[in-house]
Structures are given as structure tokens and as C-alpha cells.
Protein backbone atom coordinates (compact mmCIF):
# COMPACT_ATOMS: atom_id res chain seq x y z
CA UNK A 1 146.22 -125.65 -12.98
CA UNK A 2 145.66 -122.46 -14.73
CA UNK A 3 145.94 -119.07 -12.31
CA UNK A 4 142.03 -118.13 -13.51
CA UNK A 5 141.19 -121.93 -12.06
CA UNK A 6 142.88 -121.62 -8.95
CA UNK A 7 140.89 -118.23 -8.64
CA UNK A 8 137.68 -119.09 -9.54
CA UNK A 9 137.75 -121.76 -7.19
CA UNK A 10 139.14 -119.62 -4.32
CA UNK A 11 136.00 -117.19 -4.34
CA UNK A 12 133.50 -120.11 -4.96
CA UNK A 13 135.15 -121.47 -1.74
CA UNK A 14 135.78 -118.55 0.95
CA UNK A 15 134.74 -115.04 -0.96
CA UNK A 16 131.52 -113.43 -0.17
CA UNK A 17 132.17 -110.56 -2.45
CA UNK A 18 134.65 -109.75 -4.87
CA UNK A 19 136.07 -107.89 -8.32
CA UNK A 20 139.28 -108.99 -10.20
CA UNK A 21 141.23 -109.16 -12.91
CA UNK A 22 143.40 -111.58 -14.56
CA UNK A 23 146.31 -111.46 -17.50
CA UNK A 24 148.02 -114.09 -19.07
CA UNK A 25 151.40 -115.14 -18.09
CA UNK A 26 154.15 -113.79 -20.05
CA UNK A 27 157.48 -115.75 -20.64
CA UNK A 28 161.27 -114.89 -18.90
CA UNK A 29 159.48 -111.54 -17.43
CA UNK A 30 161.30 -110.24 -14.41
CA UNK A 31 158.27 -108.52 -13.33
CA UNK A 32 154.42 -109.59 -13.75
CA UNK A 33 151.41 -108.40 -12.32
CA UNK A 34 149.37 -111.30 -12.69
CA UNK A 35 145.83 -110.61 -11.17
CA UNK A 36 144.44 -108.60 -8.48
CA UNK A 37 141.20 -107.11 -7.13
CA UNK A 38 138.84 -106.51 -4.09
CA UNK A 39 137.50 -109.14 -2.02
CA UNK A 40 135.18 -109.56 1.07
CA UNK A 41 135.90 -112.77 3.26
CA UNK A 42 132.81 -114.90 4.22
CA UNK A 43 132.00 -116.23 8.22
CA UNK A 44 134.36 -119.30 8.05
CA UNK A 45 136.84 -118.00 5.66
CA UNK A 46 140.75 -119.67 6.55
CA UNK A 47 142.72 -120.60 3.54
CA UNK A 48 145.77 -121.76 3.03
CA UNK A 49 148.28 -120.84 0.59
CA UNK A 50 150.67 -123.66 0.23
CA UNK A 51 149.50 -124.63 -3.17
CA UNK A 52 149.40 -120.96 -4.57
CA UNK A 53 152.62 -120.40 -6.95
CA UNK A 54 152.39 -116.65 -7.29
CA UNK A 55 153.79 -114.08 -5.12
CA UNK A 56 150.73 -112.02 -3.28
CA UNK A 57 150.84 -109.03 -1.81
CA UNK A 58 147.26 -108.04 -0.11
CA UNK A 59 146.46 -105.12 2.13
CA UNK A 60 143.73 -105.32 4.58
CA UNK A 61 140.75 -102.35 4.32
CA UNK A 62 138.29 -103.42 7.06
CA UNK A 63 137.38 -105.86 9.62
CA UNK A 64 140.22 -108.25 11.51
CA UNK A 65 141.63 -111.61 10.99
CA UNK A 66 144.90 -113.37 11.67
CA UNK A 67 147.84 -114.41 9.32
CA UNK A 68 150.11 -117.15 10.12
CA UNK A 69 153.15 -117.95 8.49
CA UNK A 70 157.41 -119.32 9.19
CA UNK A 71 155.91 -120.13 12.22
CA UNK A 72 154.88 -116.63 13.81
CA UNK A 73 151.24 -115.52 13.65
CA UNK A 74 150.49 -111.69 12.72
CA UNK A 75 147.27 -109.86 13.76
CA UNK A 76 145.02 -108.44 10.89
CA UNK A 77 143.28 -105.46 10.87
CA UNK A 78 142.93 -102.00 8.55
CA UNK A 79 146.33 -101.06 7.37
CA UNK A 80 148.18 -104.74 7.51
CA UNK A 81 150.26 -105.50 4.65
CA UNK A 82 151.03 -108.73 4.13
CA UNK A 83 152.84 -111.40 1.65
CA UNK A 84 154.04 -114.81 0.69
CA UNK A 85 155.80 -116.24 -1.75
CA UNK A 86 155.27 -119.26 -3.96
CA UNK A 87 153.86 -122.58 -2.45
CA UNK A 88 154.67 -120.84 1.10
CA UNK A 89 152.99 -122.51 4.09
CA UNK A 90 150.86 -120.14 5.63
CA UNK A 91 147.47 -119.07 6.27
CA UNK A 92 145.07 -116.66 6.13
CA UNK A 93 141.86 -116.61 8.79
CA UNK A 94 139.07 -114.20 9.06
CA UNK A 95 137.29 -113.12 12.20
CA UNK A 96 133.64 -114.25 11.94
CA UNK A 97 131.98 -111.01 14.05
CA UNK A 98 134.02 -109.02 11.95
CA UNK A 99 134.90 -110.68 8.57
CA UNK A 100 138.31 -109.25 6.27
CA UNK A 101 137.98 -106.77 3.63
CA UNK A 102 140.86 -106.65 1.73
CA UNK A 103 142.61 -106.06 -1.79
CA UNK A 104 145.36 -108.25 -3.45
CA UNK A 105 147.77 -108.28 -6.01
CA UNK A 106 150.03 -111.56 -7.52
CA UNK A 107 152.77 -111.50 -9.09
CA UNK A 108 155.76 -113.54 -10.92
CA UNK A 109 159.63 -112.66 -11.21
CA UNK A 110 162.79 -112.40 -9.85
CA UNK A 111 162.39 -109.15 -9.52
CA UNK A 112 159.47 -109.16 -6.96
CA UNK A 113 161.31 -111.27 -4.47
CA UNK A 114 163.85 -108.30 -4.38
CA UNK A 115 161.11 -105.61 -4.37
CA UNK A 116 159.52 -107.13 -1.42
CA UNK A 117 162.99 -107.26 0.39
CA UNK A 118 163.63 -103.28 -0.60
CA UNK A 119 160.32 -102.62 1.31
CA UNK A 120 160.22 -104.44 4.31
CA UNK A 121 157.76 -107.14 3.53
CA UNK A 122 160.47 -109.92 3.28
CA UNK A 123 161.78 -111.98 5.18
CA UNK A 124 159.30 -109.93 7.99
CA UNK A 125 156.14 -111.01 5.83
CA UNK A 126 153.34 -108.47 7.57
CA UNK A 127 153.66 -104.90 8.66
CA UNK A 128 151.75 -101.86 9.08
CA UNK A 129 150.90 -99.54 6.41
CA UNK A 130 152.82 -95.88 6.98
CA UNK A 131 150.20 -94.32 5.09
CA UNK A 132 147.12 -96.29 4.89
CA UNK A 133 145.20 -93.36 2.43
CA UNK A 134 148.51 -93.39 0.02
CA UNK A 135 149.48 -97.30 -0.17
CA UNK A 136 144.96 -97.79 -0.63
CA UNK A 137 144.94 -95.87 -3.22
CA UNK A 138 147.57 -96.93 -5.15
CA UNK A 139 146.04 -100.20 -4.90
CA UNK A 140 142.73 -99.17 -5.96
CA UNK A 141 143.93 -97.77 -9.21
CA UNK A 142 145.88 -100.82 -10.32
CA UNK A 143 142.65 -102.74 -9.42
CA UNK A 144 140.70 -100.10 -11.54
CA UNK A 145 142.75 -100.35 -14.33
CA UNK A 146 143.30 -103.96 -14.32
CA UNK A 147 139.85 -104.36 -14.57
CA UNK A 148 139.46 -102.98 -17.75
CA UNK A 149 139.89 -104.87 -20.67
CA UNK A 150 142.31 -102.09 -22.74
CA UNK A 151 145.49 -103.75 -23.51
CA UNK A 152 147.36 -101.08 -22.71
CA UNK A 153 146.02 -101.30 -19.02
CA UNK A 154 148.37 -103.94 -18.19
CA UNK A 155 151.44 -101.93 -18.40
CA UNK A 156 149.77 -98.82 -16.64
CA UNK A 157 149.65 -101.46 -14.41
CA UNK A 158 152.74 -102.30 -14.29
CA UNK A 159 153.84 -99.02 -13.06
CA UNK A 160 151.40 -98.17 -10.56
CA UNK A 161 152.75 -101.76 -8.99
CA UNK A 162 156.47 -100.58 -8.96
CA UNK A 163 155.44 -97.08 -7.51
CA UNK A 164 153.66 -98.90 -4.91
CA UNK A 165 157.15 -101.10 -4.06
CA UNK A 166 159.04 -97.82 -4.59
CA UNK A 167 156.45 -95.81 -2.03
CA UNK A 168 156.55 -99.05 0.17
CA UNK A 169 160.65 -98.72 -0.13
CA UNK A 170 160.92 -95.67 0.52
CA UNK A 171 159.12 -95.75 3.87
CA UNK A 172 161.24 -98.92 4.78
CA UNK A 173 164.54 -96.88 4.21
CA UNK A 174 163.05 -94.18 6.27
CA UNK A 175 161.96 -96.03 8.97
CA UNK A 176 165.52 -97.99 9.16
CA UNK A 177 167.61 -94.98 8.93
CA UNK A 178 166.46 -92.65 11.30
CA UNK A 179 169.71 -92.12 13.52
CA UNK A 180 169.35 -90.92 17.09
CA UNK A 181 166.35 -88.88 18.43
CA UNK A 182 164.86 -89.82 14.59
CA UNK A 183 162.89 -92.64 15.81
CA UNK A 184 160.73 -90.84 18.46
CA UNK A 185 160.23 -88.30 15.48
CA UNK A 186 158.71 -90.62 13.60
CA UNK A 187 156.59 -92.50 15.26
CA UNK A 188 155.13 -89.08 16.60
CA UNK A 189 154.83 -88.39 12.54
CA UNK A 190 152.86 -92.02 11.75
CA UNK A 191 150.46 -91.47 15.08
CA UNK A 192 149.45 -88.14 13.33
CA UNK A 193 149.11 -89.84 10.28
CA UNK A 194 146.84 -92.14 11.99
CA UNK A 195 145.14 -89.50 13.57
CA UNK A 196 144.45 -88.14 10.60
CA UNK A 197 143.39 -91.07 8.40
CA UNK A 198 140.44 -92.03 10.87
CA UNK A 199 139.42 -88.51 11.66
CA UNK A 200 139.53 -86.74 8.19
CA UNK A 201 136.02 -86.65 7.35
CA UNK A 202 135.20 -84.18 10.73
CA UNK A 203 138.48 -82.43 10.58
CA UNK A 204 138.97 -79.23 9.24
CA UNK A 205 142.45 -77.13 10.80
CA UNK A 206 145.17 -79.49 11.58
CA UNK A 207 146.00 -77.67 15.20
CA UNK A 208 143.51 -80.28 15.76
CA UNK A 209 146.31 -83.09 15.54
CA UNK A 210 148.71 -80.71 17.09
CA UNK A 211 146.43 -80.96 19.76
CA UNK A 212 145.80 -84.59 20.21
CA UNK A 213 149.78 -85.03 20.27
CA UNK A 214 150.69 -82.06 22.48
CA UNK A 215 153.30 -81.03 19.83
CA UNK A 216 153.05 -77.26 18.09
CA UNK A 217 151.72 -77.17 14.68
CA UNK A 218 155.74 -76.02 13.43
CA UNK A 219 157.00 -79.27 14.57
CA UNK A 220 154.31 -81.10 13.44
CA UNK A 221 154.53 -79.49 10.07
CA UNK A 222 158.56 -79.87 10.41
CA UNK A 223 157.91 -83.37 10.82
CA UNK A 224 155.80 -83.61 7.89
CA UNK A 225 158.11 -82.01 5.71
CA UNK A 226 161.02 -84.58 6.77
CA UNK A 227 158.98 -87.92 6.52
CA UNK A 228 156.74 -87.09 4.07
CA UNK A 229 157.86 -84.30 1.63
CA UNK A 230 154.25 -82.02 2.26
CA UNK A 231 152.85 -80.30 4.53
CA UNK A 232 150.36 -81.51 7.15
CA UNK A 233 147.23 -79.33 5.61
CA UNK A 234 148.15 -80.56 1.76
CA UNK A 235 147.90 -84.07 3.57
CA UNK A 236 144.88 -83.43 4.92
CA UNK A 237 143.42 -82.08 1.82
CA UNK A 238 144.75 -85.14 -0.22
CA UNK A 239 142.78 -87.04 2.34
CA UNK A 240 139.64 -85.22 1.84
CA UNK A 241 139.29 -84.82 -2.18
CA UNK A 242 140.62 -88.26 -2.00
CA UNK A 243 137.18 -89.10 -0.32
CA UNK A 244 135.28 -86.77 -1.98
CA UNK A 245 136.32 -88.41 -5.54
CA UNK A 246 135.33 -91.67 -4.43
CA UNK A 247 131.74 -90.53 -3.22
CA UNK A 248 131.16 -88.47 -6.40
CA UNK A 249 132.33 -90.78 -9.10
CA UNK A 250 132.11 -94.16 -7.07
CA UNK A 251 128.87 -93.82 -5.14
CA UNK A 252 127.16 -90.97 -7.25
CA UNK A 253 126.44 -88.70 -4.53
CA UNK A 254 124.67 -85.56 -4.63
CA UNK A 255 127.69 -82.31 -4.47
CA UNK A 256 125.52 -81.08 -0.95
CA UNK A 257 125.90 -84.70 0.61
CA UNK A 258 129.73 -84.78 0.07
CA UNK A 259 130.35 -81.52 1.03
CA UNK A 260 128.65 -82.25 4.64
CA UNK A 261 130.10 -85.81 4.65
CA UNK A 262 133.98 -83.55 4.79
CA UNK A 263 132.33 -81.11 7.08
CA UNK A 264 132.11 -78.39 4.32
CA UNK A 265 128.93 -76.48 6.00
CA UNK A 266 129.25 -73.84 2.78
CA UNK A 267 128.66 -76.09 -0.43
CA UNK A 268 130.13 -73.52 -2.51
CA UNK A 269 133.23 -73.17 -0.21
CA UNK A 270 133.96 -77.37 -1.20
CA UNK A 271 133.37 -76.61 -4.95
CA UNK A 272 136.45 -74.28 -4.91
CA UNK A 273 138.31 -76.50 -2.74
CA UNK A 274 137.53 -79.36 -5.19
CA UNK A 275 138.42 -77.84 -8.06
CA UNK A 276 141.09 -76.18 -6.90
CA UNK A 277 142.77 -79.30 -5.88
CA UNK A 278 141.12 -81.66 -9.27
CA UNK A 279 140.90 -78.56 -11.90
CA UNK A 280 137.21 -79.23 -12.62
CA UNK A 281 134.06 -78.24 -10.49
CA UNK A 282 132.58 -81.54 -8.31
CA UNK A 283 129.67 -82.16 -10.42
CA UNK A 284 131.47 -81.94 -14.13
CA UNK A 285 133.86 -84.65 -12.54
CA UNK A 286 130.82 -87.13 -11.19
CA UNK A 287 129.47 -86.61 -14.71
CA UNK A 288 132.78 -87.21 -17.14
CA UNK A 289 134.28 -89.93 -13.97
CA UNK A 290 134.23 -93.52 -15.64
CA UNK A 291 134.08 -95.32 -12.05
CA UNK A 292 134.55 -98.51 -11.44
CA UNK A 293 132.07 -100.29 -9.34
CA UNK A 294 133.97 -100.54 -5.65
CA UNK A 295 131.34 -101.49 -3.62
CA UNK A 296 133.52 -103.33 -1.44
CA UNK A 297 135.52 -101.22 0.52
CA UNK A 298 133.73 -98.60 2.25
């Protein structure tokens, strides 16, 4: 049975809503991104995966659901990552009051068994995203460019898969070679990451996480700088243009709207923020943005 089949029937079966793409299999390739795309579970949804012969990688964006597999059953909710390999025996069930949201990727090749490995996800099969906003979006523009039909798209999406595994390794090593006193440090690093990823849109000075944590903003930023390479207020901007992108080139929002939605009370304040940060003023990027419908996620 052809991948497209087993698809197609999938999202007939258990998909309320969805977006994906698809490209052919290609012969003795180490590494193939196969399909991927958006998806939003229906009331009912459990499926099992033990006649699936891809490799899938899927990261939950809203709602909660469970994932069992080897035996051991994983909570979902935002921020899970979790695989399985070919033909595995597991299984994948939504919460009816609060249905998945998620976004997938297959693959083929040797080489993803040891990319998995590199990042945690194997043998271990679900863990918690380090940076929700970061491993999302990387996600979202394989999905984006998957789903158009360029040829060239498939090897831009190639690489945007191994930067994911190489972001997704990269944490792993972190996490796993923290020495003493390191792994207090960090989790105080991924609860202001957390912090930050659910409070963004209100947040303007990052004392404010400081704060929350009873840490001062040098340490915080020190800790920032060790885990993560940037500082705690480029972070925070990421997170915010990040959003503001989306809105303006996804959604079509009005500049004004956005600029409250971030808690920008001075419209032309966010415009030099914006283009500061994207080199073009908000409203020359909604208009010249070729978006991609995401009306899944939001």
C-alpha cells in the first residue's frame, strides 16, 4: 500500500482537520522526508501504528492525549515530542474534552534511526520540547515548504529536517552533560523558557521572569547565554516577531491589532521593533508574505 493510501485513509478515519504533503520515495537514500503536515484529531480519535512503515516524528501544539508504546504510556500535551519506528506497536489516543493538535513528519533511512538516538527520542520514544517556540517553528517551515509543489522544496526540506535533529541533539547533549550544580541550572533555564513561551504576548521587560523565579536578571541572562547562546530579551523578542509574523502574513491582521495583541500600546514603537528585527516595516511584509494557510494551530 502506497504511503499517499495509507494517508488518505488515516484522515478519512480519525482527522478532523488537516494540511500535508507527500513526495515520492526515493531509492538507497539514507535520509527521506517522506510527508508531513498539520492535523487536528477528532472526539474518538486512537490509532494505532503497527502497520505504519515509516519513521514519524510528531510534536504536539494543543490540547492533551496519551501515547502508549514498549509497554510504558506517555502523557500528551503542548510541547510532547514523540516517535516510532516502522511497524512499531503503539498508539496514539486523543482526549475527547480536549482533542490533539499536532504536526508530523515521516521519514525513511538508516540515517534517521541514528538521528533520533543523537537527540533523545530513541530508545526513550516521548519527551518534552526544550524550546517549544524554536522546535514549532522549525516544523512549521518544513510543513510550509513541503506543501508547495516547487521541486526544489524537497531538499529545503531536507535541511530544515536535519537542523531540527541537530537543534533536537544539541539540547540532548546539553541536558546529559551538565556535570555537578549544572542540572539545577538548567532546569531553572527551561522553567524560564516556559515562562516565557506562555506569557510572551503580555510580557514586555524580562525582570518579569527574573521575578517569577526569584533569580537576578545577570544569572538569568548568564544562564541564557550558557544553554542557549542569546540573551533572555533577544529570546523574548524572537518570541514576539515570531508571533507577530504569523498574525500578519498567516491571519492578515490589521498592524494596530498585532501591535496590542504583543502589548505594543505605541503602534509606531512595534513598527521599528518589527523591522528592526525582519528589515521591512509590518505592513510591506503582510503584503509581499506568501502564507500558507495554518489555520490549525492557533
Amino acid at each position: 500500500m502506497s504511503n499517499e493510501t495509507l494517508i488518505d485513509q488515516f484522515y478519512q478515519q480519525a482527522v478532523e482537520k488537516n494540511r500535508y504533503f507527500l513526495f515520492p520515495e526515493l531509492t538507497d537514500e539514507p535520509f527521506q522526508l517522506l510527508s508531513g503536515g498539520l492535523e487536528k484529531c477528532r472526539v474518538g480519535y486512537e490509532v494505532k501504528r503497527d502497520n505504519f512503515p515509516y519513521i514519524g516524528i510528531e510534536l504536539v501544539l494543543g490540547g492533551k492525549g496519551i501515547f502508549r508504546i514498549g509497554g510504558i504510556e506517555y502523557t500528551l500535551s503542548r510541547g510532547s515530542l514523540f516517535c516510532y519506528t516502522p511497524y512499531s506497536k503503539c498508539v496514539i489516543i486523543s482526549d475527547d474534552q480536549d482533542p490533539l493538535e499536532k504536526t508530523f513528519l515521516d521519514f525513511k533511512g538508516d540515517e534517521i534511526i541514528s538521528n533520533l538516538s543523537a537527540s533523545g527520542l530513541l530508545p526513550q520514544n516521548c519527551i518534552s520540547c526544550w524550546s517549544f517556540a524554536e522546535v514549532w517553528e522549525l516544523f512549521r517551515l518544513i510543513v510550509r515548504n513541503g506543501l508547495q509543489v516547487e521541486e526544489e522544496n524537497r531538499r529545503a526540506c531536507t535541511l530544515l529536517s536535519q537542523a531540527l535533529f541537530e537543534k533536537l541533539s544539541q539540547h540532548h547533549r546539553r541536558r546529559t552533560n551538565l556535570g555537578v550544580g549544572g542540572r539545577g541550572a538548567f532546569q531553572t533555564w527551561e522553567k524560564a523558557v516556559r515562562y516565557m513561551e506562555e506569557h510572551y504576548l503580555s510580557m514586555m521587560h524580562v525582570q518579569e521572569v527574573a521575578d517569577v523565579l526569584e533569580v537576578s536578571p545577570a544569572y538569568l541572562s548568564r544562564l541564557f547565554k550558557r544553554f542557549r547562546s542569546e540573551s533572555p530579551k533577544r529570546y523574548l523578542l524572537h518570541l514576539k516577531m515570531n508571533h507577530a509574523g504569523l498574525r500578519l502574513g498567516r491571519d492578515r491582521l490589521p498592524v494596530k491589532q498585532v501591535a496590542l495583541e504583543l502589548n505594543y500600546v505605541d503602534q509606531r514603537q512595534f513598527s521599528k521593533v518589527f523591522k528592526s528585527y525582519f528589515g521591512c516595516i509590518p505592513s510591506a511584509y503582510a503584503q509581499n508574505m506568501n502564507a500558507v494557510d495554518y489555520s490549525l494551530p492557533h
